[in-house]
Protein backbone atom coordinates (compact mmCIF):
# COMPACT_ATOMS: atom_id res chain seq x y z
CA UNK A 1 116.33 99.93 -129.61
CA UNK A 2 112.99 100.69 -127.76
CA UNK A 3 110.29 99.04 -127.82
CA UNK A 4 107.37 99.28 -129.46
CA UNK A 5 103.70 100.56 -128.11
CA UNK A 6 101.54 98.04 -127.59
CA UNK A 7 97.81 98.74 -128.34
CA UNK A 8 94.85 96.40 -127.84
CA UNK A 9 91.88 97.35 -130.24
CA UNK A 10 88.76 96.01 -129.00
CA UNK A 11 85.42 96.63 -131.43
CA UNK A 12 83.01 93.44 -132.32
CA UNK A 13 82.91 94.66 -135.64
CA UNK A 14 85.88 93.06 -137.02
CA UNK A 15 86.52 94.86 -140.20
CA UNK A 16 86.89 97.95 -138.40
CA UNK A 17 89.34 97.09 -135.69
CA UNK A 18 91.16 95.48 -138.83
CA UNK A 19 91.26 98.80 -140.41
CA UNK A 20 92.31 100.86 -137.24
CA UNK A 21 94.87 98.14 -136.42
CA UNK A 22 96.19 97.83 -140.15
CA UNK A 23 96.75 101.84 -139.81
CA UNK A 24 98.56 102.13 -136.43
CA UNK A 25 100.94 99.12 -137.22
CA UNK A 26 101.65 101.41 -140.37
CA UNK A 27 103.56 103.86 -138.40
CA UNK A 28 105.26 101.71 -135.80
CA UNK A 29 103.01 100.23 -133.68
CA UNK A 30 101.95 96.81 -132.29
CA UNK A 31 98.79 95.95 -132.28
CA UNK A 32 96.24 92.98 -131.38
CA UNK A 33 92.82 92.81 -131.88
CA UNK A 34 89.83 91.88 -129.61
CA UNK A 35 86.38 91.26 -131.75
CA UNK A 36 84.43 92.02 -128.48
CA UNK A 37 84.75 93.07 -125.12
CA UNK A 38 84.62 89.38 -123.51
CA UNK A 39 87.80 88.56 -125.68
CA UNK A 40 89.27 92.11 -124.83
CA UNK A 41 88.74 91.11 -120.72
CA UNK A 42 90.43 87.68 -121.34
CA UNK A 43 93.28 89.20 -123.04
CA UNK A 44 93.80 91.97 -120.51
CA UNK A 45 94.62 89.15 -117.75
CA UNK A 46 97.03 87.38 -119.87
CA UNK A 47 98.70 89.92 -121.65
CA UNK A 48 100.39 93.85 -121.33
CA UNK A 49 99.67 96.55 -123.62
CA UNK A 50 100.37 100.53 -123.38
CA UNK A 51 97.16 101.31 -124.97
CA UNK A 52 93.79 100.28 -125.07
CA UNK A 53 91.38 101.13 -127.43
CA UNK A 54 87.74 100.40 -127.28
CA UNK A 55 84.50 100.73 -128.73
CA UNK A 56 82.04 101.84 -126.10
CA UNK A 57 78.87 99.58 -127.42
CA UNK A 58 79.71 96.23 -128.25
CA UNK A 59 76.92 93.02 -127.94
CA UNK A 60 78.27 90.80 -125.57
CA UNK A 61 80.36 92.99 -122.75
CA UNK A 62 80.99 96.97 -123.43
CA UNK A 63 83.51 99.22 -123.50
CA UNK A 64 82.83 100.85 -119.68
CA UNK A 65 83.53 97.26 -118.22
CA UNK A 66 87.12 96.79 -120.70
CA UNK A 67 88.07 100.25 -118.68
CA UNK A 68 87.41 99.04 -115.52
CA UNK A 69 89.23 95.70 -116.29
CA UNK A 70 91.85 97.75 -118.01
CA UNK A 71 92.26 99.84 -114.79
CA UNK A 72 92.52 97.11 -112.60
CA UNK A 73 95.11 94.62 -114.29
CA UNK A 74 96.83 97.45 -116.27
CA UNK A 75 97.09 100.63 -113.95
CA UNK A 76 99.90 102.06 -116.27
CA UNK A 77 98.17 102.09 -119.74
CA UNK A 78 96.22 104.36 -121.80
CA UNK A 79 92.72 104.19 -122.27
CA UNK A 80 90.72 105.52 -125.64
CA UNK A 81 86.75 105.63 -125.97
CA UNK A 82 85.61 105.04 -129.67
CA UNK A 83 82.04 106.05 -129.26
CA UNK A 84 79.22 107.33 -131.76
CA UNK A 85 77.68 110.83 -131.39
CA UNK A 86 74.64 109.68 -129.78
CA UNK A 87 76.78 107.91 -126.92
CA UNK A 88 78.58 110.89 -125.99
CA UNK A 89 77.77 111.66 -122.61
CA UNK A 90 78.59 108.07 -121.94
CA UNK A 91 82.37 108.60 -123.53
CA UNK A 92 82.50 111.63 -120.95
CA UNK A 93 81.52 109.54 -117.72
CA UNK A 94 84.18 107.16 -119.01
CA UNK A 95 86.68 109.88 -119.01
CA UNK A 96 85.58 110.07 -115.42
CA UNK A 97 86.20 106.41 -114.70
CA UNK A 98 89.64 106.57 -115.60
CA UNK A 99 89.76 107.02 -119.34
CA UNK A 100 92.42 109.27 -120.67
CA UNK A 101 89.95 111.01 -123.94
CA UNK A 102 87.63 109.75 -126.19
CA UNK A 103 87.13 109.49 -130.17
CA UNK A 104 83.68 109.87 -132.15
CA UNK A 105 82.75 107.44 -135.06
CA UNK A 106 83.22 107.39 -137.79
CA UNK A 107 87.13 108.07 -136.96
CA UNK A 108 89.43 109.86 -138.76
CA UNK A 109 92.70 108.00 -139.38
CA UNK A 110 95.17 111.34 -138.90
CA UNK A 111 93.40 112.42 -135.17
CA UNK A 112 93.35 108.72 -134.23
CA UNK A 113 97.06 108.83 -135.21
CA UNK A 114 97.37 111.75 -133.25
CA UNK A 115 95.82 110.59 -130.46
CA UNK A 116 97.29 107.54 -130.00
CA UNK A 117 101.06 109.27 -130.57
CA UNK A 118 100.00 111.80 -127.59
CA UNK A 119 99.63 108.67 -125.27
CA UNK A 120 102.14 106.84 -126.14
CA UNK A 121 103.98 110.04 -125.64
CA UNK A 122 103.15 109.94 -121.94
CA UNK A 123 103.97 106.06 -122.24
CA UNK A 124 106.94 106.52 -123.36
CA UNK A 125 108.04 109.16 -120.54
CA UNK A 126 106.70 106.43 -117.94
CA UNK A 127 109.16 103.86 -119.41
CA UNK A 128 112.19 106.46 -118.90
CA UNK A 129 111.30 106.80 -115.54
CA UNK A 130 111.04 103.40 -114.87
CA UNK A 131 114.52 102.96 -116.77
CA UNK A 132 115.98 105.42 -114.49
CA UNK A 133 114.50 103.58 -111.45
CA UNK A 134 115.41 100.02 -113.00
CA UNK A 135 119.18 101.38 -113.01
CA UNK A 136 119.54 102.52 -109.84
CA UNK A 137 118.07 98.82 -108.62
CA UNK A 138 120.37 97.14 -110.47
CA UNK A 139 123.55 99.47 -109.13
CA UNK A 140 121.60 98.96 -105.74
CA UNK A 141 119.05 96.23 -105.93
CA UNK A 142 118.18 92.54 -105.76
CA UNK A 143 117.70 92.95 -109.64
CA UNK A 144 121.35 91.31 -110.52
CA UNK A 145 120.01 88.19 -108.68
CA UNK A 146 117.61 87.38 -112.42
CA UNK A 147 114.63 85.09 -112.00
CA UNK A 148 111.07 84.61 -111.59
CA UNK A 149 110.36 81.08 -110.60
CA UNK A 150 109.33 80.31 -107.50
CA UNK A 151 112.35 79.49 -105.88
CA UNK A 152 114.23 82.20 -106.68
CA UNK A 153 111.31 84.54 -105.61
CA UNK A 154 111.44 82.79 -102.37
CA UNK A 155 114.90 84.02 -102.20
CA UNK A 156 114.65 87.49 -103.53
CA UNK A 157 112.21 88.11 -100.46
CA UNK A 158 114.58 86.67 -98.11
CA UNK A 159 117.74 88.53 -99.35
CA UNK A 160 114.97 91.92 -98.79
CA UNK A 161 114.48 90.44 -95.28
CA UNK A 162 117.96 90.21 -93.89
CA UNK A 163 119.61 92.46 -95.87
CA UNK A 164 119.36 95.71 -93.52
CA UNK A 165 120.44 93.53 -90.82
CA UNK A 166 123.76 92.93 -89.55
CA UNK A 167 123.05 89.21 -89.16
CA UNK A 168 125.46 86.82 -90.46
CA UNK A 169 124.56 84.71 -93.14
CA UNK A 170 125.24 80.95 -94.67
CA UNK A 171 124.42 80.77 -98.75
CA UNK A 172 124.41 77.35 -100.04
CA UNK A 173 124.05 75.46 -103.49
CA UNK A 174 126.25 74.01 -105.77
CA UNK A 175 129.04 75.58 -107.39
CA UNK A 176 127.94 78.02 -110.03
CA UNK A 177 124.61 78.89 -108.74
CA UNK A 178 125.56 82.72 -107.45
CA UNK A 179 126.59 82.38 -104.00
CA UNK A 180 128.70 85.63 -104.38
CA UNK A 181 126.37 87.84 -106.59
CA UNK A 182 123.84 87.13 -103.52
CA UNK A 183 126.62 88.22 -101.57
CA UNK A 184 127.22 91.33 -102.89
CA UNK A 185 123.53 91.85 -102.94
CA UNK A 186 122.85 91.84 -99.63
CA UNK A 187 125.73 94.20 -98.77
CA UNK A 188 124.53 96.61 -101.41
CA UNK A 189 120.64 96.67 -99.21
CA UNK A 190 122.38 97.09 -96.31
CA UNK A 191 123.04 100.24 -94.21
CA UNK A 192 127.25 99.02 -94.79
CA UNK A 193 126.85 99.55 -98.83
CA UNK A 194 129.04 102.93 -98.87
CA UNK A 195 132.28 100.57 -96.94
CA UNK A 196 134.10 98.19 -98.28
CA UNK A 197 132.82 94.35 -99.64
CA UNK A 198 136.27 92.27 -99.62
CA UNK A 199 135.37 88.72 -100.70
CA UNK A 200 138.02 85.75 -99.88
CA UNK A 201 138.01 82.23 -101.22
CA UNK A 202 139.25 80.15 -98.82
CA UNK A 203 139.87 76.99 -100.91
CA UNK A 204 143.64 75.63 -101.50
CA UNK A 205 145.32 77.94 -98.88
CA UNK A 206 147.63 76.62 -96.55
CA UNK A 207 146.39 77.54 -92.60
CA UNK A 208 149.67 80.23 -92.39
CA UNK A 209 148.40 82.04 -95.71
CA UNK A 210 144.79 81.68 -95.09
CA UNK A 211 145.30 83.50 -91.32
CA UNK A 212 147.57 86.04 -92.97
CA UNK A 213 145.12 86.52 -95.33
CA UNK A 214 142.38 87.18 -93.12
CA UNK A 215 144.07 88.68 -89.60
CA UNK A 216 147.12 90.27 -91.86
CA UNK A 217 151.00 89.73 -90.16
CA UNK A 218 153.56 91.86 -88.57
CA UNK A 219 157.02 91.71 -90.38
CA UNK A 220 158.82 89.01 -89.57
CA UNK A 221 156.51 86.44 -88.62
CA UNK A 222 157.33 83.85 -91.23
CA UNK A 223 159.61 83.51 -93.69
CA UNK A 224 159.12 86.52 -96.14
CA UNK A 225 156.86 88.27 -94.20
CA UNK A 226 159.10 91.70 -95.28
CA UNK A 227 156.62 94.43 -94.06
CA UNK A 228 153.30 94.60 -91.94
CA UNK A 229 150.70 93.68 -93.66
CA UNK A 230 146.54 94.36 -93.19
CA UNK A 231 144.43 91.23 -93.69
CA UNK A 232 141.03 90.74 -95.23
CA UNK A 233 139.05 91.83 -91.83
CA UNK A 234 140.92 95.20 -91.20
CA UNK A 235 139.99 95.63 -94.99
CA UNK A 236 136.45 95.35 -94.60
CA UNK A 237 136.24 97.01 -91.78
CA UNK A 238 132.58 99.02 -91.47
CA UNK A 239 131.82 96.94 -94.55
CA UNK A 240 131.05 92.91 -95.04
CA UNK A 241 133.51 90.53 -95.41
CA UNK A 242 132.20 87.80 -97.64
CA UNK A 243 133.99 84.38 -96.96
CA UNK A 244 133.92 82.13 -100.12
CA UNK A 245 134.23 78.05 -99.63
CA UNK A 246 134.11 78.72 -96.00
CA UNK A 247 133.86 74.49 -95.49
CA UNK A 248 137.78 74.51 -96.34
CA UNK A 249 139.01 76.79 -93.47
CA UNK A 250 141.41 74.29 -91.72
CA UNK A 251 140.22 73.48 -87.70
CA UNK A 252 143.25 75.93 -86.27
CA UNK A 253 142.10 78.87 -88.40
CA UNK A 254 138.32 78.16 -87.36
CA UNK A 255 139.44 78.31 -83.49
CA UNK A 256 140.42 82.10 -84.33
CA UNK A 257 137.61 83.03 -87.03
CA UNK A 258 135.01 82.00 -84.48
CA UNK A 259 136.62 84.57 -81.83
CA UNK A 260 137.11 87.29 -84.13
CA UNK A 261 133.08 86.71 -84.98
CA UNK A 262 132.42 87.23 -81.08
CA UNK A 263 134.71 89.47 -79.96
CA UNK A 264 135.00 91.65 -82.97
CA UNK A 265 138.61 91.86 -82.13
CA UNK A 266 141.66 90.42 -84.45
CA UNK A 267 144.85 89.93 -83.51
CA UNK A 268 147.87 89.93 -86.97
CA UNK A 269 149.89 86.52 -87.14
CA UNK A 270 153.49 87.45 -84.84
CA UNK A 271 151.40 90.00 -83.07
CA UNK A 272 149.83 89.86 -79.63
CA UNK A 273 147.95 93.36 -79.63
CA UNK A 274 144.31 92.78 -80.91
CA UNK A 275 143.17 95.60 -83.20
CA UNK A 276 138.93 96.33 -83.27
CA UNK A 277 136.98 95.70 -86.00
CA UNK A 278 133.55 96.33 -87.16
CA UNK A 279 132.62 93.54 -89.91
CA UNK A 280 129.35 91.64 -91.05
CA UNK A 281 130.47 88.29 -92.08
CA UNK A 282 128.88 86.80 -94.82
CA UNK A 283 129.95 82.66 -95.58
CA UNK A 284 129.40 80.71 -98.75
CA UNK A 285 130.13 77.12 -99.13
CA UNK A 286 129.22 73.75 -101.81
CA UNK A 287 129.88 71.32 -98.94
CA UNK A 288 127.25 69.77 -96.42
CA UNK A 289 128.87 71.67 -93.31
CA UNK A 290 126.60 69.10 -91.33
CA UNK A 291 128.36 66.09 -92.98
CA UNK A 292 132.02 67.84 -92.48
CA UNK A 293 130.69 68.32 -88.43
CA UNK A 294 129.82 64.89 -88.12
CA UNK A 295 133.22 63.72 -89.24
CA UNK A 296 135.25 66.10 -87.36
CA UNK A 297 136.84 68.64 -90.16
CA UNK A 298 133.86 72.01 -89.06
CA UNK A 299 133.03 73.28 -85.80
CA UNK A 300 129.83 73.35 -84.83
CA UNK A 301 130.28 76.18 -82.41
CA UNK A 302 131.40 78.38 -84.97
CA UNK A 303 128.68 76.56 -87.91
CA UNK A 304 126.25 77.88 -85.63
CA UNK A 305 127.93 81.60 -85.41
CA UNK A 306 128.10 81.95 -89.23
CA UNK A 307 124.53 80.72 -90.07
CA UNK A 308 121.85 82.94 -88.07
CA UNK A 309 120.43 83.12 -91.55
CA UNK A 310 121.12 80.34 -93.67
CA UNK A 311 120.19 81.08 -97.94
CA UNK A 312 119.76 77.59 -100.29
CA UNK A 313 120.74 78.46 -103.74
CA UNK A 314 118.39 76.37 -106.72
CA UNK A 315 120.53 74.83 -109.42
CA UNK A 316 119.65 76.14 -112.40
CA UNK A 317 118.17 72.52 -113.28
CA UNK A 318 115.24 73.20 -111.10
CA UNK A 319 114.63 76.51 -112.11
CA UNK A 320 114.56 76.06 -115.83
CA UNK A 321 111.80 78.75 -116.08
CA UNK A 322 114.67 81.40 -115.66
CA UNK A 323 116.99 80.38 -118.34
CA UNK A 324 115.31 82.95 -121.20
CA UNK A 325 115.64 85.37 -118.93
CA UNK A 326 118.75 84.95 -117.75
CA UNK A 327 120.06 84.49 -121.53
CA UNK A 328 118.66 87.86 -122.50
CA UNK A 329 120.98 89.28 -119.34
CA UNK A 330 124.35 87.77 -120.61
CA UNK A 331 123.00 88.53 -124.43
CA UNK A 332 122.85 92.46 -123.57
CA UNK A 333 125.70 92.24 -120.82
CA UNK A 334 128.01 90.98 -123.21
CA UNK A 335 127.06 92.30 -126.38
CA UNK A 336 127.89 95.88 -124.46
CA UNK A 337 131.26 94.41 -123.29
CA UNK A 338 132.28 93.45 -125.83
CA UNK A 339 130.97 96.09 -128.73
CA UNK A 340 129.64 93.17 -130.32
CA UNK A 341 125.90 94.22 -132.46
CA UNK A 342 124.14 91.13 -131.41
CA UNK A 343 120.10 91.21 -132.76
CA UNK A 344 119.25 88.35 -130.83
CA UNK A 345 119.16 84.83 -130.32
CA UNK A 346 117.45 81.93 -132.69
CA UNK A 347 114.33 79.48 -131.86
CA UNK A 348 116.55 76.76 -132.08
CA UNK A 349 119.46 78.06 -130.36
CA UNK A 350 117.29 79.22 -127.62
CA UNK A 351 115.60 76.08 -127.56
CA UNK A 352 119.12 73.27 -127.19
CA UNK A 353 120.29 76.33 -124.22
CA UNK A 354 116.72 75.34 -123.00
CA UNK A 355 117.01 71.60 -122.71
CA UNK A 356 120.86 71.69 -121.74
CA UNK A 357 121.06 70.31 -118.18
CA UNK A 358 123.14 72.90 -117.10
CA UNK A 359 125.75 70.65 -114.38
CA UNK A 360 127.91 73.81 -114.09
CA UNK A 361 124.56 76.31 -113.35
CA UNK A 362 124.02 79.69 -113.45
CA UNK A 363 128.34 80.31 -114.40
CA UNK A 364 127.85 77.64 -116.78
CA UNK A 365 125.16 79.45 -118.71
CA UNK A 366 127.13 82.55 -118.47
CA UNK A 367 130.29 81.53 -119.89
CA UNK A 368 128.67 79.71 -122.30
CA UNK A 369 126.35 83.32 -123.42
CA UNK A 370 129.87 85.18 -123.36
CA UNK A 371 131.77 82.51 -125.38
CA UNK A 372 128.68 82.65 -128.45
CA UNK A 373 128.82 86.30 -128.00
CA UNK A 374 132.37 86.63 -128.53
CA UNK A 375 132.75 83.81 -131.41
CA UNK A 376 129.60 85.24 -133.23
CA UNK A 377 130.16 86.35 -136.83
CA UNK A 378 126.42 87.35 -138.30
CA UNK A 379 125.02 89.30 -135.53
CA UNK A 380 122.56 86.75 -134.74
CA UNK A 381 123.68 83.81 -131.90
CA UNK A 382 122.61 80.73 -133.74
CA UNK A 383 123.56 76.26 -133.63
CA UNK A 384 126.50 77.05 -135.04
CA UNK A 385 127.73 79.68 -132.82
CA UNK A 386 127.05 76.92 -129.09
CA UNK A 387 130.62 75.57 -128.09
CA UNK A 388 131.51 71.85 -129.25
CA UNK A 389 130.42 70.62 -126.00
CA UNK A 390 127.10 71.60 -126.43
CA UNK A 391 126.46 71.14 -129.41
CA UNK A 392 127.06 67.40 -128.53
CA UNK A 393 125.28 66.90 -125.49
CA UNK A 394 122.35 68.98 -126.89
CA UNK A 395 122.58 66.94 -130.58
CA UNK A 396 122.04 70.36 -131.87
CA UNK A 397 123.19 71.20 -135.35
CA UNK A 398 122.84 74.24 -137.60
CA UNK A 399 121.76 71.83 -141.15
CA UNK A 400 117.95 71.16 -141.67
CA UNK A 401 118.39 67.46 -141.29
CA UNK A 402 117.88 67.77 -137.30
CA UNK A 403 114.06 67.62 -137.88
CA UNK A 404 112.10 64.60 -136.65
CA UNK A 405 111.90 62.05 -139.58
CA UNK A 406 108.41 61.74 -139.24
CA UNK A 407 107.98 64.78 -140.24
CA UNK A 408 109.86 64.91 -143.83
CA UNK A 409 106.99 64.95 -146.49
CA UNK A 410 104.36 66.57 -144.14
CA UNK A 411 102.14 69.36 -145.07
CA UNK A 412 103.77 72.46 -144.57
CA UNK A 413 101.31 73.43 -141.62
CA UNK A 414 101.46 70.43 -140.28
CA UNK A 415 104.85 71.03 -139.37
CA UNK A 416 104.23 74.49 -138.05
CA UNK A 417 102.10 73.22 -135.99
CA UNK A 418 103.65 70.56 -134.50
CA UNK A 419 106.58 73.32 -133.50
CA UNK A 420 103.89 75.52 -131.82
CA UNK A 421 102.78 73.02 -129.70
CA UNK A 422 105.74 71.99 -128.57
CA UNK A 423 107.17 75.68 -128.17
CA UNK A 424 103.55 75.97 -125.98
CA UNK A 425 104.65 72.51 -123.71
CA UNK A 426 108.07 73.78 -123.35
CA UNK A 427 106.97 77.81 -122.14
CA UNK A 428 103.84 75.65 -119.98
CA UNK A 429 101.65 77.90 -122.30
CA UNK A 430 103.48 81.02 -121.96
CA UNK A 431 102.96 82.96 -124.74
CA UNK A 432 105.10 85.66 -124.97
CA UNK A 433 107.91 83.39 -124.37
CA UNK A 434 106.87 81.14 -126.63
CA UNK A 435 106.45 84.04 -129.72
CA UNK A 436 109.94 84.75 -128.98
CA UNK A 437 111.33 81.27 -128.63
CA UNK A 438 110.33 80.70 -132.44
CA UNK A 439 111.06 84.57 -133.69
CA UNK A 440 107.07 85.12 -134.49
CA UNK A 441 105.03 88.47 -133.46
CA UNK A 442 102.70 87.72 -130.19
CA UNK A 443 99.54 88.67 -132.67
CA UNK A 444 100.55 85.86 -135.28
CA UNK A 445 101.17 83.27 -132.97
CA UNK A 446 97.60 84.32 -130.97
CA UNK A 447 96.35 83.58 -134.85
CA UNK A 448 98.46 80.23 -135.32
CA UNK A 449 97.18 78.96 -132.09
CA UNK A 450 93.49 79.66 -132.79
CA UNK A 451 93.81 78.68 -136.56
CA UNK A 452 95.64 74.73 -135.14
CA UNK A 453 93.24 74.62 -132.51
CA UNK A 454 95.99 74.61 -130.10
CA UNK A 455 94.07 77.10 -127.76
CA UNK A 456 93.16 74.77 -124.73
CA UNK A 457 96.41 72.88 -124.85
CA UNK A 458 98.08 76.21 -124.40
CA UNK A 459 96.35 76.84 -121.30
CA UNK A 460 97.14 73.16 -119.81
């Protein structure tokens, strides 16, 4: 489904952004209200909307300065002067400024309806394009690699750094945290995308399989070696070999990876004829490599050959900040997967997924998404739907009695606002998150918080 337009209607007098609000949301759109152009500025740093609609004479700050600010923070949205007759000539040097037209007071609902479908017209064509361009990132881009926190921004702009080189490169973290999606990311940004990306885990292979598996054999040079065979080097050749749990190579096989990496020559196991190859090695390993040096088991000759660029995965522990979002990317992945109609996700399932710890990361979170997905009966993921595991180690539960006891018998707002403030401490005050972490509209909770006082606390 798309989503809605979202307007901001800024006029001081109250009852009539009330009115224009009240008849916009009538025929599909969102809409917040700013009683003044001070509130209107404040609002246009925190939040996005499509369309902004201002009065052009207010008391405190007018509607000229809301277009600039508007034009500033929001380059992509629509601007609309409300203006009286006598300010006319103002409305047209706002048009000038950047404003897309202009309405005269007193307004009539059907041309303001008009109006505002025109631009959201043009909106709407502007979030097609912007689809388009999204898809081709994520077929191509650094967008399968979801997150915003710091850390993983920090590693978003170093995956855009090395990518078009042909540099090899060391990921780390703990198992689950993406080492391979990163992988495949930075062959997809670099100039080898159109040739092949073989990956290899080298865990649990014996040294004769693993150097089969990588140099390939001639027949005959082991037992059951039938026919010639290619291995994973003369697969990826032109392309990026990508090799998985690198830490468990056995020393003999490390010997021969390390002069493959330098001479870009391999030579097949009962062969002595070395064959060319053009690869970019990418490694990947959950093991201290400096540790496994120390006691013997890695070469540092070849520790220093496969980490020119070395990549530090987050576990998903310390990036908490990206669980929401990465829960709305398994939600759609696998509600499209699997043909499952999934509307969304509860406050209080969202919320135990929040405060999980997460020991198996990123994979963790996944399987878990796919699994509630999959076992989902109502459309909407829910307590009920987490797996037994969770629902222990979370002490989540689907029956009312999971509220605190102290607050049985408490005034009905109260307890609502207890929730928001909490919902406001767990987002750190993000709004929008925290609207959809307990299934309200963005404009009612804005009215909650000012209503519970809750307004500073939800800018700590």
């Amino acid at each position: 489904m798309e989503p809605s337009i979202r307007v901001l209607v800024v006029d001081d007098d109250a009852a009539h952004a009330e009115a224009v609000a009240e008849s916009l949301e009538r025929v599909g759109y969102e809409c917040e209200i700013a009683t003044g152009g001070r509130e209107a500025l404040r609002l246009i740093e925190e939040r996005n909307y499509d369309i902004v609609l201002t009065d052009l004479l207010m008391d405190d700050v007018g509607g000229l300065d809301v277009l600039a600010k508007a034009k500033r923070e929001l380059p992509d949205a629509e601007v609309v002067i409300l203006t009286g007759h006598n300010s006319i000539k103002t409305a047209v040097t706002a048009m000038q400024a950047g404003a897309a037209t202009y309405l005269t007071k007193p307004l009539d609902i059907n041309e303001l309806r008009i109006v505002v479908d025109k631009r959201s017209q043009s909106q709407r064509l502007a979030r097609t394009n912007q689809l388009l361009q999204r898809q081709l990132q994520e077929r191509f881009g650094f967008e399968g690699v979801v997150g915003n926190s710091p850390e993983m921004l920090k590693v978003i702009e170093k995956l855009k750094q090395v990518a078009p080189t042909n540099a090899t490169v060391l990921i780390t973290g703990e198992s689950g945290t993406g080492k391979e999606l990163v992988a495949k990311a930075l062959h997809v940004n670099s100039p080898r995308r159109n040739k092949p990306f073989v990956p290899l885990n080298c865990a649990a292979l014996s040294e004769t399989i693993l150097e089969s598996e990588l140099f390939g054999h001639v027949r005959g040079a082991f037992t059951g070696a039938e026919r010639e065979r290619k291995g994973y080097f003369e697969q990826a050749n032109g392309g990026t070999l990508f090799l998985d749990e690198i830490g468990d190579v056995p020393l003999g096989t490390q010997v021969k990876l390390l002069r493959a990496i330098e001479t870009g020559e391999i030579v097949r196991v009962g062969s002595n004829d070395p064959i060319k190859v053009n690869v970019r090695i990418l490694s990947a390993t959950n093991r201290d490599l400096a540790e496994a040096i120390a006691e013997g088991k890695f070469r540092q000759d070849l520790y220093h050959r496969i980490k020119v660029v070395s990549l530090k995965l987050p576990p998903l522990r310390q990036r908490r900040e990206d669980i929401p979002l990465l829960i709305d990317h398994f939600l759609k992945e696998f509600s499209e997967s699997h043909g499952k109609k999934i509307s969304g996700i509860t406050p209080a399932a969202r919320k135990a997924l929040m405060t999980y710890s997460w020991p198996g990361n990123v994979r963790e979170l996944k399987n878990t998404i796919e699994s509630m997905v999959v076992m989902d009966l109502d459309g909407v993921l829910d307590l009920d739907d987490l797996t037994e595991e969770l629902q222990v180690a979370t002490g989540s539960s689907s029956e009312p009695s999971t509220r605190p006891d102290d607050l049985v018998g408490k005034p009905l707002d109260e307890v609502e606002r207890h929730y928001i403030a909490e919902a406001l401490k767990l987002t750190h005050g993000n709004r929008e998150e925290t609207a959809r972490l307990l299934g309200i509209g963005e404009r009612t909770l804005y009215r909650k918080i000012k209503d519970y006082g809750l307004h500073e606390r939800s800018q700590a």
